[in-house]
Protein backbone atom coordinates (compact mmCIF):
# COMPACT_ATOMS: atom_id res chain seq x y z
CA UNK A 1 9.30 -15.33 -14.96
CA UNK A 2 9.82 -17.16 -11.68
CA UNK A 3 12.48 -14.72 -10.47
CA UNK A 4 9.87 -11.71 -11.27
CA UNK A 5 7.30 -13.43 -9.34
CA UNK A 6 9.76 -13.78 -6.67
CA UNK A 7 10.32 -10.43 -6.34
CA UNK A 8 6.91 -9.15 -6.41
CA UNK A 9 5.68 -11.61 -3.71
CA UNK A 10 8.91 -10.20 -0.91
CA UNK A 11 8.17 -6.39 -2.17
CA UNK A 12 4.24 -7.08 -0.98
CA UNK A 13 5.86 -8.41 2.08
CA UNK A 14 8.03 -5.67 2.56
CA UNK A 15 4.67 -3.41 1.65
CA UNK A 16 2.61 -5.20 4.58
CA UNK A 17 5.40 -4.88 7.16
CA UNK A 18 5.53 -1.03 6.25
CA UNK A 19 1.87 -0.45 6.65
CA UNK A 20 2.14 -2.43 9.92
CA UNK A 21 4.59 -0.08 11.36
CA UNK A 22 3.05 2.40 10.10
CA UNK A 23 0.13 1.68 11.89
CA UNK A 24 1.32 0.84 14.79
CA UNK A 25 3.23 4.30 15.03
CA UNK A 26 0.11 5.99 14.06
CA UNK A 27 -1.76 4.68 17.10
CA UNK A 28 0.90 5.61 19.35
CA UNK A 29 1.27 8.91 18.30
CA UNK A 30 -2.99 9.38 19.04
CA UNK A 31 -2.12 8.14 21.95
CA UNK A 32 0.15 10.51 23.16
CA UNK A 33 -1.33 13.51 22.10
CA UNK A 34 -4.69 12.10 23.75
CA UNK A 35 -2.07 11.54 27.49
CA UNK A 36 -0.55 15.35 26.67
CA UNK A 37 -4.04 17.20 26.17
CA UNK A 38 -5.27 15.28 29.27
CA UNK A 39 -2.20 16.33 31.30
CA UNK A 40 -2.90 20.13 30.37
C-alpha cells in the first residue's frame, strides 16, 4: 500500500514537471512566431 502510494506521489511529480515544460515551450514558441510576423 505504501509502495503504491509511493509511486503515485513521483508519477504526479513527473506529471507537474511535464506540464511545466510544456508550458514553458508553449510560451516560447508564441513568442517566436510573434518576433517572425513582426520581422515580415
Amino acid at each position: 500500500m505504501q509502495e503504491h502510494f509511493h509511486f503515485t506521489t513521483d508519477r504526479a511529480k513527473i506529471q507537474k514537471q511535464y506540464a511545466a515544460i510544456f508550458f514553458f515551450v508553449s510560451a516560447q514558441l508564441s513568442s517566436i512566431q510573434m518576433y517572425l510576423q513582426r520581422r515580415n
